[in-house]
Protein backbone atom coordinates (compact mmCIF):
# COMPACT_ATOMS: atom_id res chain seq x y z
CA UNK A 1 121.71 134.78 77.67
CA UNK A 2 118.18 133.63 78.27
CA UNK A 3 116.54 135.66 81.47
CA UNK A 4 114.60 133.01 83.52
CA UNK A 5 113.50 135.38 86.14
CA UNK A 6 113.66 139.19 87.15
CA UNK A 7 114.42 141.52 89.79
CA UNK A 8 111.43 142.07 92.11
CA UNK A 9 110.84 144.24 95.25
CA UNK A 10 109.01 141.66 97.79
CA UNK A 11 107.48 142.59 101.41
CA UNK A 12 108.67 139.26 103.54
CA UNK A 13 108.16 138.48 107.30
CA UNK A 14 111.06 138.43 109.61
CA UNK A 15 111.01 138.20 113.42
CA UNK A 16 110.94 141.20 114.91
CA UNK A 17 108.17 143.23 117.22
CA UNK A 18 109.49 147.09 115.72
CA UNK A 19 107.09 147.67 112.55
CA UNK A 20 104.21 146.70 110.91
CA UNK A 21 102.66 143.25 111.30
CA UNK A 22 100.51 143.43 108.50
CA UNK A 23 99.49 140.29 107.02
CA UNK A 24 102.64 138.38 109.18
CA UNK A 25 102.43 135.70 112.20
CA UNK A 26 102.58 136.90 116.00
CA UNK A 27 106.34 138.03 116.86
CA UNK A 28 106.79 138.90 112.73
CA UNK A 29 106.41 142.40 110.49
CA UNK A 30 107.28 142.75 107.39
CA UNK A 31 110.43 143.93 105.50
CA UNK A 32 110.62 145.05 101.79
CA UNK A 33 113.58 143.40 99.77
CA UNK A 34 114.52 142.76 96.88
CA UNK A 35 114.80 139.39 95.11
CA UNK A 36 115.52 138.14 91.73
CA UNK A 37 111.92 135.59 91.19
CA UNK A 38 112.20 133.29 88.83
CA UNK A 39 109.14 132.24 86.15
CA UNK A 40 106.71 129.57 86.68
CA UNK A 41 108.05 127.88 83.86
CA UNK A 42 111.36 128.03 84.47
CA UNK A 43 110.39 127.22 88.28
CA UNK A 44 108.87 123.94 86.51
CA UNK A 45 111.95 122.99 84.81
CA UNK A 46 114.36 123.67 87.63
CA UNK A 47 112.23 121.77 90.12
CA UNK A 48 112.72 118.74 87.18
CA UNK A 49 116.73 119.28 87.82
CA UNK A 50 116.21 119.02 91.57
CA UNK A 51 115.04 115.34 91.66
CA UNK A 52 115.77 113.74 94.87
CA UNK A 53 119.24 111.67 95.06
CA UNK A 54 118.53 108.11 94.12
CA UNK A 55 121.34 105.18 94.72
CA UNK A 56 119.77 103.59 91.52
CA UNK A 57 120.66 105.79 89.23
CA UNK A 58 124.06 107.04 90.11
CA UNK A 59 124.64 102.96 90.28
CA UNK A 60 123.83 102.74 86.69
CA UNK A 61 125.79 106.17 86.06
CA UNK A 62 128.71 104.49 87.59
CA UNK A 63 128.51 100.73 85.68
CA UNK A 64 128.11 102.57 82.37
CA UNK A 65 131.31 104.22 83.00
CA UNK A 66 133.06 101.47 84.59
CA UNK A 67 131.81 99.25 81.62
CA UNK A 68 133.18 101.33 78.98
CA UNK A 69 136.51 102.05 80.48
CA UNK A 70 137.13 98.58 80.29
CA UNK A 71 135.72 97.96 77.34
CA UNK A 72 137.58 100.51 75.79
CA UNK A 73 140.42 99.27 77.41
CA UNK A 74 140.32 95.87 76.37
CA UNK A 75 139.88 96.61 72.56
CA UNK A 76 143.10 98.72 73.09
CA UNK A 77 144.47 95.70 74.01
CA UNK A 78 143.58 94.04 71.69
CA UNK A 79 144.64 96.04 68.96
CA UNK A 80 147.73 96.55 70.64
CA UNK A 81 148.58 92.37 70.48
CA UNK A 82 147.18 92.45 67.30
CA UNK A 83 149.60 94.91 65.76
CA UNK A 84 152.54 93.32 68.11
CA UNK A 85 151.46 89.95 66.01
CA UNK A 86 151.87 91.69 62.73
CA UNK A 87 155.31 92.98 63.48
CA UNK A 88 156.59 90.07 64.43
C-alpha cells in the first residue's frame, strides 16, 4: 500500500491559560501531538474527491441508472417474447 502521508509530532493551540503561549491567540498555549499529515500532492488529489454535493450530478447519476435498468429490462423482454414466439 501506497503511503500518502506520515506520522508527525505537531505543537497545536488549545484553550487553556496553564503553559506556554508561544506563538498562540490570547486564552491559547500550545500542546505537542502527534498527527499523521498527509502530502501536498496527495492533499491536492483528496481535496479533488471532496467536491461540494451538486443535485446535477447525482440527477444524471440517477437517470443513467434508471435508464439502463429499464433498458436492460425491456430487451429481456423482449427476448423473452421472442423465444416464447419460437416455441410456439
Amino acid at each position: 500500500m501506497v503511503s500518502i502521508g506520515t506520522v508527525q509530532t505537531i505543537i497545536v493551540c488549545v484553550n487553556g491559560s496553564e503553559g506556554n503561549a508561544g506563538a498562540c491567540p490570547v486564552g491559547q498555549v500550545q500542546s505537542v501531538t502527534q498527527a499523521y499529515v498527509i502530502t501536498p500532492s496527495e492533499g491536492a488529489r483528496l481535496d479533488l474527491l471532496a467536491e461540494p454535493y451538486s443535485s446535477a450530478t447525482a440527477w444524471s447519476f440517477f437517470g443513467f441508472a434508471f435508464a439502463s435498468t429499464i433498458g436492460i429490462w425491456w430487451l429481456a423482454h423482449g427476448a423473452g417474447e421472442i423465444i416464447k414466439m419460437i416455441r410456439s
